[in-house]
N, C-alpha and C. Protein backbone atom coordinates (compact mmCIF):
# COMPACT_ATOMS: atom_id res chain seq x y z
N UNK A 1 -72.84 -33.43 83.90
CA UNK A 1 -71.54 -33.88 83.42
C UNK A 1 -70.48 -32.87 83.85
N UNK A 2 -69.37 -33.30 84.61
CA UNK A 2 -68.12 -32.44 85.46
C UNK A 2 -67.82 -32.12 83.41
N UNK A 3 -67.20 -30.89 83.64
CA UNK A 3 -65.90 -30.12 82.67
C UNK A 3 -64.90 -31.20 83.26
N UNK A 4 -64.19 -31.47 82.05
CA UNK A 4 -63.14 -32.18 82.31
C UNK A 4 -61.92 -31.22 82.55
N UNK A 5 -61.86 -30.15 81.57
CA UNK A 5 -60.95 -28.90 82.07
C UNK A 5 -61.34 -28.13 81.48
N UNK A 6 -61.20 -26.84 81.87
CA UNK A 6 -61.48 -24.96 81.28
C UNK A 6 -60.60 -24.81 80.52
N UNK A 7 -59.68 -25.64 79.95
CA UNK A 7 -58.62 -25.16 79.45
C UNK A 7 -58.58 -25.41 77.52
N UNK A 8 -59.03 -23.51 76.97
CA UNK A 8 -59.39 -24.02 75.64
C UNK A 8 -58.37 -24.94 74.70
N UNK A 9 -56.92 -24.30 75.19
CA UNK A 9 -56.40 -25.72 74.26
C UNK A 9 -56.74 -26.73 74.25
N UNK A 10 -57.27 -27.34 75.46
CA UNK A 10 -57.61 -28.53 75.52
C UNK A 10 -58.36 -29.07 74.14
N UNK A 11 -59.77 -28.30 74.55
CA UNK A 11 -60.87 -28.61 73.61
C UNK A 11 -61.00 -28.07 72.14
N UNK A 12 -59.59 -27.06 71.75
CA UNK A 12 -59.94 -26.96 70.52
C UNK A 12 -58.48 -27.72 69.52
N UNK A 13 -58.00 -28.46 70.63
CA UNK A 13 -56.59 -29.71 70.15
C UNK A 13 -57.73 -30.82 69.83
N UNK A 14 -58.71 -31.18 70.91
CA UNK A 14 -59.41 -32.48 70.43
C UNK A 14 -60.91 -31.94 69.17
N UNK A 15 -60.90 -30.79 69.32
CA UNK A 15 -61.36 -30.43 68.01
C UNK A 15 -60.78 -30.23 66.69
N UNK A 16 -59.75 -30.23 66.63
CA UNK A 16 -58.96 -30.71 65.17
C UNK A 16 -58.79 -32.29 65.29
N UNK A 17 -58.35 -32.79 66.43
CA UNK A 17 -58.48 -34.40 66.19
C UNK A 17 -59.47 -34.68 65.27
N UNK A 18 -60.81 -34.07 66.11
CA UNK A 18 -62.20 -34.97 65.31
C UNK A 18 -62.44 -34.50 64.45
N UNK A 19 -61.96 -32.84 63.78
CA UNK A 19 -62.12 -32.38 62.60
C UNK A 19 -61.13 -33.38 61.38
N UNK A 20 -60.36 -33.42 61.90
CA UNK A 20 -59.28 -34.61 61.52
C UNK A 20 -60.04 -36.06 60.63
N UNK A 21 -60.84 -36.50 61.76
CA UNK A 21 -60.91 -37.50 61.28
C UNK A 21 -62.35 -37.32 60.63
N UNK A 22 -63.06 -36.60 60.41
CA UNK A 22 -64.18 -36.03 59.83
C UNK A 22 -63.94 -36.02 58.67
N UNK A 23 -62.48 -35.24 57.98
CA UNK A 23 -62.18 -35.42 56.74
C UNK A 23 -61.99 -36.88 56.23
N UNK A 24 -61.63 -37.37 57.52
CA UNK A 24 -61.06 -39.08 56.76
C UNK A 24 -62.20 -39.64 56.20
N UNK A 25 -63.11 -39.92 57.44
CA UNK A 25 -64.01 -40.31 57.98
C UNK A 25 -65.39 -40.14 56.14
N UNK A 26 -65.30 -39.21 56.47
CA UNK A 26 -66.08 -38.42 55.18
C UNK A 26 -66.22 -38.62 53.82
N UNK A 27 -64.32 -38.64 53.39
CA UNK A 27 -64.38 -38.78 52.17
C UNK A 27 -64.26 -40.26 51.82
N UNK A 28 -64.21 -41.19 52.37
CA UNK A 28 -64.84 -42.58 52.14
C UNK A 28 -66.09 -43.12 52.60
N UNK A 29 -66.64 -41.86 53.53
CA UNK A 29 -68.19 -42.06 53.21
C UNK A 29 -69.12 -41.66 52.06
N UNK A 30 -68.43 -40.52 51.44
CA UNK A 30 -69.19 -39.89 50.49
C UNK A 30 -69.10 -40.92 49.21
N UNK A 31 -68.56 -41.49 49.33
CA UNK A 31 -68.43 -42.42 47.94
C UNK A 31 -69.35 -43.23 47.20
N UNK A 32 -69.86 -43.06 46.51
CA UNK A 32 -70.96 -44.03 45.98
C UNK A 32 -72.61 -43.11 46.81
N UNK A 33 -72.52 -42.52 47.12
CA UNK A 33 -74.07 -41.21 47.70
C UNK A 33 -73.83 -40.26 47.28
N UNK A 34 -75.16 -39.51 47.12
CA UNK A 34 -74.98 -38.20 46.63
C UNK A 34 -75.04 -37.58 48.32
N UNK A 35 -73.85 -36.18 48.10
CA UNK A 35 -73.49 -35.56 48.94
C UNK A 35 -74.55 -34.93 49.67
N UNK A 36 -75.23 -34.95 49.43
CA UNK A 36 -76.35 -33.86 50.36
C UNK A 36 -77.41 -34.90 51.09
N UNK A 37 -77.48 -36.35 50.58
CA UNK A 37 -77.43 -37.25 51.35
C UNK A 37 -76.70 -37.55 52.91
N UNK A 38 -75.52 -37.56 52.28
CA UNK A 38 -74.50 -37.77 52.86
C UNK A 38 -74.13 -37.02 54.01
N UNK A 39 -74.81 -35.31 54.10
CA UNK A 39 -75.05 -34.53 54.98
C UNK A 39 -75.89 -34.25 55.93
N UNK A 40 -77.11 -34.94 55.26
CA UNK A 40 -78.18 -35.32 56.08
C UNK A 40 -78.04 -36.34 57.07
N UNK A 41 -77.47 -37.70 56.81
CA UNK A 41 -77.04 -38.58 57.53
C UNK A 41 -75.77 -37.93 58.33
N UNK A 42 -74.94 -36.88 58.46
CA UNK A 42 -74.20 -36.76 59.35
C UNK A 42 -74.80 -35.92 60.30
N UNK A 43 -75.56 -34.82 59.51
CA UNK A 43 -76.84 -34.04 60.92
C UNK A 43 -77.61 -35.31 61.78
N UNK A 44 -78.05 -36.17 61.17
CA UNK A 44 -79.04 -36.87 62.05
C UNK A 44 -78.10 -37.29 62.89
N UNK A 45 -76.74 -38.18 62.95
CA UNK A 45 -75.97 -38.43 63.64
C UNK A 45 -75.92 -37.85 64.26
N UNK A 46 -75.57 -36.03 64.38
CA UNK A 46 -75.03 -35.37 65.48
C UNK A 46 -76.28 -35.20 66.08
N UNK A 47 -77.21 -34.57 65.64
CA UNK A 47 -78.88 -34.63 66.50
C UNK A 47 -79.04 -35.69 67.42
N UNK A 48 -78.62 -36.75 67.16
CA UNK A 48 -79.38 -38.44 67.49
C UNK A 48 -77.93 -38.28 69.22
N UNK A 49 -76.72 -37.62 68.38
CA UNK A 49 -76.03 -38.13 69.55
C UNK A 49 -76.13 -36.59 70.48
N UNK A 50 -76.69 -35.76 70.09
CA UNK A 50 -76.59 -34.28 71.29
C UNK A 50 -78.21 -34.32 72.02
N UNK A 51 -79.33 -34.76 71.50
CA UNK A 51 -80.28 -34.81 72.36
C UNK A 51 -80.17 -35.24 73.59
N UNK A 52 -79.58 -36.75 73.71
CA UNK A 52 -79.32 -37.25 74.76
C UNK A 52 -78.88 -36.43 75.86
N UNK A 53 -77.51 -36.48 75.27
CA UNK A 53 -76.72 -35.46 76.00
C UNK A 53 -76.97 -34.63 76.66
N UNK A 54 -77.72 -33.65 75.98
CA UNK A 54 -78.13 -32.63 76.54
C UNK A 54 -79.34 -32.80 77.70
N UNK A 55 -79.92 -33.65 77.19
CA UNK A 55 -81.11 -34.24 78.49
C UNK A 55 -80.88 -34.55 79.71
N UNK A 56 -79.49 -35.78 79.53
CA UNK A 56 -79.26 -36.14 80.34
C UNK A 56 -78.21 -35.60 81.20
N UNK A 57 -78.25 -34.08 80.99
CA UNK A 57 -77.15 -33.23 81.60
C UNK A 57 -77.97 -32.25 81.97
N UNK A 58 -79.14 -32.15 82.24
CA UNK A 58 -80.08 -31.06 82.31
C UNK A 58 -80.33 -29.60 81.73
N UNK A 59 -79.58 -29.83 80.96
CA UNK A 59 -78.80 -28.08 80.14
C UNK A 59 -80.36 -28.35 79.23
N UNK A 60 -81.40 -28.74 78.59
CA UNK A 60 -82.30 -28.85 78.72
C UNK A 60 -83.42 -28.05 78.97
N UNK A 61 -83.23 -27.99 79.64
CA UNK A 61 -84.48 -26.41 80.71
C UNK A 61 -84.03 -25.32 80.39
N UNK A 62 -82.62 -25.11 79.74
CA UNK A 62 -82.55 -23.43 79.53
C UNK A 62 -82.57 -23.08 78.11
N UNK A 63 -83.25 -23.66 77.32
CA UNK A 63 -84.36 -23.67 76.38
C UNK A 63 -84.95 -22.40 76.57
N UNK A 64 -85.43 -21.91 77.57
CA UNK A 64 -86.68 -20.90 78.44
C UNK A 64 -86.00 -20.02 78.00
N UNK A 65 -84.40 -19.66 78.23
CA UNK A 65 -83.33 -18.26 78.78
C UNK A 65 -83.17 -17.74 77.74
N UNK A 66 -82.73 -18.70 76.52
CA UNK A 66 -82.45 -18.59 75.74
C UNK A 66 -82.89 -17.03 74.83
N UNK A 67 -81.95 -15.68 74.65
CA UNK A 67 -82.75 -14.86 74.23
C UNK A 67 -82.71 -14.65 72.71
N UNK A 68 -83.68 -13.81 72.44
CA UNK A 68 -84.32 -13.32 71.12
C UNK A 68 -82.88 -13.47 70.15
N UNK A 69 -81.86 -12.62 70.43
CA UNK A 69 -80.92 -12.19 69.72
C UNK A 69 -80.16 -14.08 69.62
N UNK A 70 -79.93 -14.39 70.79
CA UNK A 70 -78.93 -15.56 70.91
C UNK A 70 -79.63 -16.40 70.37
N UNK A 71 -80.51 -16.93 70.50
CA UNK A 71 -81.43 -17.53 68.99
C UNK A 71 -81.34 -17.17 68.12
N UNK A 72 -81.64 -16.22 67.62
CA UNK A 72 -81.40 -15.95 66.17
C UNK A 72 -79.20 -16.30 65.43
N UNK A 73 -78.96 -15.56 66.66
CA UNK A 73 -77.36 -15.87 66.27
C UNK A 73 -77.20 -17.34 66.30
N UNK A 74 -77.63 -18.02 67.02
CA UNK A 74 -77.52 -19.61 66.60
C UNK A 74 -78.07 -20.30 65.50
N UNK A 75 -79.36 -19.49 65.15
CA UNK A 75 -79.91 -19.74 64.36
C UNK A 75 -79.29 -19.70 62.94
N UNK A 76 -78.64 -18.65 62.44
CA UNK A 76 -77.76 -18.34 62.03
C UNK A 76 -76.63 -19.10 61.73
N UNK A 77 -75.70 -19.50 62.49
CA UNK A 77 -74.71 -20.31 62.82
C UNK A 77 -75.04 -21.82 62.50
N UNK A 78 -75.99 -22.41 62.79
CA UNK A 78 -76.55 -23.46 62.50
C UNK A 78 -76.96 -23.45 60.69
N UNK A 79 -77.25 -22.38 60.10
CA UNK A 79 -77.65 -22.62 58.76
C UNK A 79 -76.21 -22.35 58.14
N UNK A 80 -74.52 -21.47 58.61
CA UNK A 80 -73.83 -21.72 57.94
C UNK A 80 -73.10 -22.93 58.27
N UNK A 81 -73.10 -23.26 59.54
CA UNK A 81 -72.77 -25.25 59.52
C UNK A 81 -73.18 -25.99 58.77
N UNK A 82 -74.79 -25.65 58.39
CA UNK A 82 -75.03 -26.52 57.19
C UNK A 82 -74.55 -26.33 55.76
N UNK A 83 -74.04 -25.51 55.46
CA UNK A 83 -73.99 -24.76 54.11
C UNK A 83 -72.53 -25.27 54.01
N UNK A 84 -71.56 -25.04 55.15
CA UNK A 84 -70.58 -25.21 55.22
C UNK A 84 -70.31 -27.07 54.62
N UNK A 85 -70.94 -27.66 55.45
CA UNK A 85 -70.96 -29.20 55.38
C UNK A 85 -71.47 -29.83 54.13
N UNK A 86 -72.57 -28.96 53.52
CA UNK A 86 -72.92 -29.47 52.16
C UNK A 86 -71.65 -29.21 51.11
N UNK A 87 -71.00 -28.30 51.68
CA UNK A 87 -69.91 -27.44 50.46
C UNK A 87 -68.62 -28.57 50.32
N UNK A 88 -68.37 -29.14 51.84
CA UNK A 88 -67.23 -29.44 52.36
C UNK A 88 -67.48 -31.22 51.69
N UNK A 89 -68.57 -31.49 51.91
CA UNK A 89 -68.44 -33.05 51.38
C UNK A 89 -68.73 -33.14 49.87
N UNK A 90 -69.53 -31.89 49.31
CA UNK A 90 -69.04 -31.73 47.87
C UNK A 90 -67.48 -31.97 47.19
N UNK A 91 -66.76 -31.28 48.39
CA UNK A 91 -65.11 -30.86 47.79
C UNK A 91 -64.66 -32.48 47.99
N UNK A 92 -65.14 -33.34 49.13
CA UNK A 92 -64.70 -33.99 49.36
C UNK A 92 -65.05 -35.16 48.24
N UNK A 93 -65.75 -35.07 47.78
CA UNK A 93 -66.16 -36.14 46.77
C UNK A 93 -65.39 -36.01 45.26
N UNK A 94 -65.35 -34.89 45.50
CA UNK A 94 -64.46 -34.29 43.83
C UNK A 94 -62.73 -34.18 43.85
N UNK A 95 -62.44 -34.00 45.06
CA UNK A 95 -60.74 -33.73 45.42
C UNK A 95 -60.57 -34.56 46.76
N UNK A 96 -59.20 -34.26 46.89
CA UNK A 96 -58.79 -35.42 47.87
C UNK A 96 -58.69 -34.58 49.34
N UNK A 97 -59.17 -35.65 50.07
CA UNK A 97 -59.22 -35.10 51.41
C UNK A 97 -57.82 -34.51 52.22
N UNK A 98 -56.34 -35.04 51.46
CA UNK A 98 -55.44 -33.86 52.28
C UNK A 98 -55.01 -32.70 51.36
N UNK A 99 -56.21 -32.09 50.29
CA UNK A 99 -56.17 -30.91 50.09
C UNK A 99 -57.71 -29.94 50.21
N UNK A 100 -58.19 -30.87 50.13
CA UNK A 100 -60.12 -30.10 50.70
C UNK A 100 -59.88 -29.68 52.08
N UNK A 101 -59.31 -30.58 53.29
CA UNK A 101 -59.19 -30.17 54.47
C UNK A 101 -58.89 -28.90 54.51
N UNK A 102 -57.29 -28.98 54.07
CA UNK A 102 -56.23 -27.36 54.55
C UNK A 102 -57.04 -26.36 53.71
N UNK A 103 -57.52 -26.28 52.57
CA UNK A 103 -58.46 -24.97 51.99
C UNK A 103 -59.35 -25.03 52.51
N UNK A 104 -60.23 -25.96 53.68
CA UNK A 104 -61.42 -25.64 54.33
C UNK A 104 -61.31 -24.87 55.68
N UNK A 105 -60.06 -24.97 55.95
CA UNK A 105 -59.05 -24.66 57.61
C UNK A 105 -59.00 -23.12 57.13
N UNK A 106 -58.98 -22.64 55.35
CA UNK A 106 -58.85 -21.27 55.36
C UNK A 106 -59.76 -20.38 56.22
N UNK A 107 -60.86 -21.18 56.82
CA UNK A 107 -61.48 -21.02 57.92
C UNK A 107 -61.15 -19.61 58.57
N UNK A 108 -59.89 -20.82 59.34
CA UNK A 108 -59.08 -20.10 60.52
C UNK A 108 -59.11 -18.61 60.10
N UNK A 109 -58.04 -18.16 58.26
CA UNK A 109 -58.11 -17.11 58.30
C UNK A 109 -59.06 -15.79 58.30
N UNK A 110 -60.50 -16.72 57.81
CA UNK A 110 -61.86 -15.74 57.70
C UNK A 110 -61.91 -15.58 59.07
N UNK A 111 -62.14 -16.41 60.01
CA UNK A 111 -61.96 -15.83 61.40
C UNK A 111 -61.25 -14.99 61.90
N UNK A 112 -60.47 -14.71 61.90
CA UNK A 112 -59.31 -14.05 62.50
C UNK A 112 -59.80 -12.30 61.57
N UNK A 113 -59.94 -12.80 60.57
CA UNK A 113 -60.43 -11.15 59.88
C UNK A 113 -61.45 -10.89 60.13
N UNK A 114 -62.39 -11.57 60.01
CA UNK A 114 -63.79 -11.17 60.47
C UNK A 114 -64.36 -10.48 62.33
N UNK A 115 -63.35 -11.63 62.84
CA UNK A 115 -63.34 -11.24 64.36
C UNK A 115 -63.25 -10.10 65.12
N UNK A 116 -62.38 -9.02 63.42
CA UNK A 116 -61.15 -8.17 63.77
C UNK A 116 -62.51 -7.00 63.16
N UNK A 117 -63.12 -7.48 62.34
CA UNK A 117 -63.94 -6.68 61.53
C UNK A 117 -65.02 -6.39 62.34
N UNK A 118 -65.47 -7.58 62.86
CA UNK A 118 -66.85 -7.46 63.48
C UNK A 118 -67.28 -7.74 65.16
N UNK A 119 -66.10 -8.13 65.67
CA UNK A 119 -65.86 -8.30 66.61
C UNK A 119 -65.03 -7.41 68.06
N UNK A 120 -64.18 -6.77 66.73
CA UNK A 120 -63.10 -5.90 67.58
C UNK A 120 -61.76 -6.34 68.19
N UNK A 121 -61.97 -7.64 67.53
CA UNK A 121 -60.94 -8.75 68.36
C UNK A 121 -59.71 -7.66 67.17
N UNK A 122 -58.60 -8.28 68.14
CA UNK A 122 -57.27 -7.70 67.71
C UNK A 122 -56.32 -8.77 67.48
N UNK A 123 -55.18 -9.12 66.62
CA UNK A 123 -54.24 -9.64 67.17
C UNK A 123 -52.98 -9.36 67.24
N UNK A 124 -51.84 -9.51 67.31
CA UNK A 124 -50.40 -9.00 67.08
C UNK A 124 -49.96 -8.95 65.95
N UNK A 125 -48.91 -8.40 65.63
CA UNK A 125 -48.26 -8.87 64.61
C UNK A 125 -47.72 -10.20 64.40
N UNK A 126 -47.23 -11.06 65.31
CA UNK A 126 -47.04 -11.84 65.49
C UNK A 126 -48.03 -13.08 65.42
N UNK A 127 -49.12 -12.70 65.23
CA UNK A 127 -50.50 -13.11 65.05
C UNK A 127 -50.91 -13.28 63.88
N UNK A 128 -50.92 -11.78 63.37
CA UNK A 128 -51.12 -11.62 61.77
C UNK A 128 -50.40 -12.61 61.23
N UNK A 129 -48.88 -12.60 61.42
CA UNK A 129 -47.99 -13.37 61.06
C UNK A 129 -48.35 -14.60 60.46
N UNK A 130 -48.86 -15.66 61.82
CA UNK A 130 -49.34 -16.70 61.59
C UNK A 130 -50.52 -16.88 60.46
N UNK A 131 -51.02 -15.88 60.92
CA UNK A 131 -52.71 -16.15 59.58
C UNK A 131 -51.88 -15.79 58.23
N UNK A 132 -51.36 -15.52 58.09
CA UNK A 132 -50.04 -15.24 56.56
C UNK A 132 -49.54 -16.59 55.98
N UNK A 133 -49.01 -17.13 57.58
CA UNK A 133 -48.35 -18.42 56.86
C UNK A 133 -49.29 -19.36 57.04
N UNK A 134 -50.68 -19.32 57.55
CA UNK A 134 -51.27 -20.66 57.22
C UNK A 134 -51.88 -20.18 56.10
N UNK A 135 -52.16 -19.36 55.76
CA UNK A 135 -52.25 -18.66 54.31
C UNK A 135 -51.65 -19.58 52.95
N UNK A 136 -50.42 -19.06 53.32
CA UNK A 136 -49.12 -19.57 52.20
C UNK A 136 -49.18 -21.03 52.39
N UNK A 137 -49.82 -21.87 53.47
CA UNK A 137 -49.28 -23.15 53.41
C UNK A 137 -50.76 -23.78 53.16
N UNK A 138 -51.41 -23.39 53.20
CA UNK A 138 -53.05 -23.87 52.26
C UNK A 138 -52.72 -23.29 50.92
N UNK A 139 -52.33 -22.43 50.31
CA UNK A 139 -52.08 -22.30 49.14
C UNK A 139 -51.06 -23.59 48.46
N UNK A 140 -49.66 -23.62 49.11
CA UNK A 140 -48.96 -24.57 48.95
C UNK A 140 -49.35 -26.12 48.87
N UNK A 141 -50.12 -26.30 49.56
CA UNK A 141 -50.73 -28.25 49.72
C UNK A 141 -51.80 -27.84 48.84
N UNK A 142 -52.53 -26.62 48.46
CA UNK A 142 -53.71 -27.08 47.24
C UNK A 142 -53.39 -27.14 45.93
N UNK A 143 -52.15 -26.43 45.97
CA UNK A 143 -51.91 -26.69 44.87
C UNK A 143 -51.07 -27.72 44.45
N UNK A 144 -50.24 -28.62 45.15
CA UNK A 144 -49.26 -29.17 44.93
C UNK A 144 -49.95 -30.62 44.64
């Protein structure tokens, strides 16, 4: 499968789309199931639709390369996706999806600190800035 483009805005603009509609999507699925149901059926979904994929793109075979550490870090990553998703369609079943979203986006700001913590990543002030006001404006829509 060609990259359609290298260009991360690209792919992390159509990753809020589908995060987007994940919330929609979600909290009128969760309705009437218990949530951890409800999570299970969205893993099998994504399983059912990335096997293929991945097969039929040959990415497949590097299964083999895959090392000790980067396994485990996926490994990893994969159990807080799940943790994350059980948490997230909990919220979604109990509160409304345009305020579960923006307090789940507080995301963004654990990233940005953690990155900085454990990563070394840096950002500007102008940077900081931003993680401030999406701060103040997830505070603002959860509570309002």
């Amino acid at each position: 499968m060609a990259i359609l483009t290298t260009n991360w805005i690209f792919w992390a603009l159509w990753s809020a789309v589908f995060a987007a509609l994940t919330a929609i999507f979600a909290k009128v699925g969760v309705t009437g199931v218990n949530t951890n149901l409800a999570t299970l059926i969205r893993t099998v979904v994504v399983v059912l639709a990335l096997v293929p994929l991945v097969w039929a793109t040959g990415e497949a075979k590097e299964f083999a390369s895959i090392s000790g550490k980067t396994g485990a870090f996926l490994v990893l990553s994969g159990l807080a996706t799940g943790a994350s998703w059980l948490c997230y369609f909990t919220a979604l079943k109990l509160g409304q999806a345009s305020q579960v979203a923006p307090v789940d986006k507080l995301s963004v700001v654990l990233v940005a600190i953690f990155a900085a913590l454990f990563l070394g990543e840096s950002l500007s002030a102008t940077g900081w800035s931003g993680i401030a006001l999406i701060t103040a404006g997830v505070v603002l829509v959860a509570v309002s």
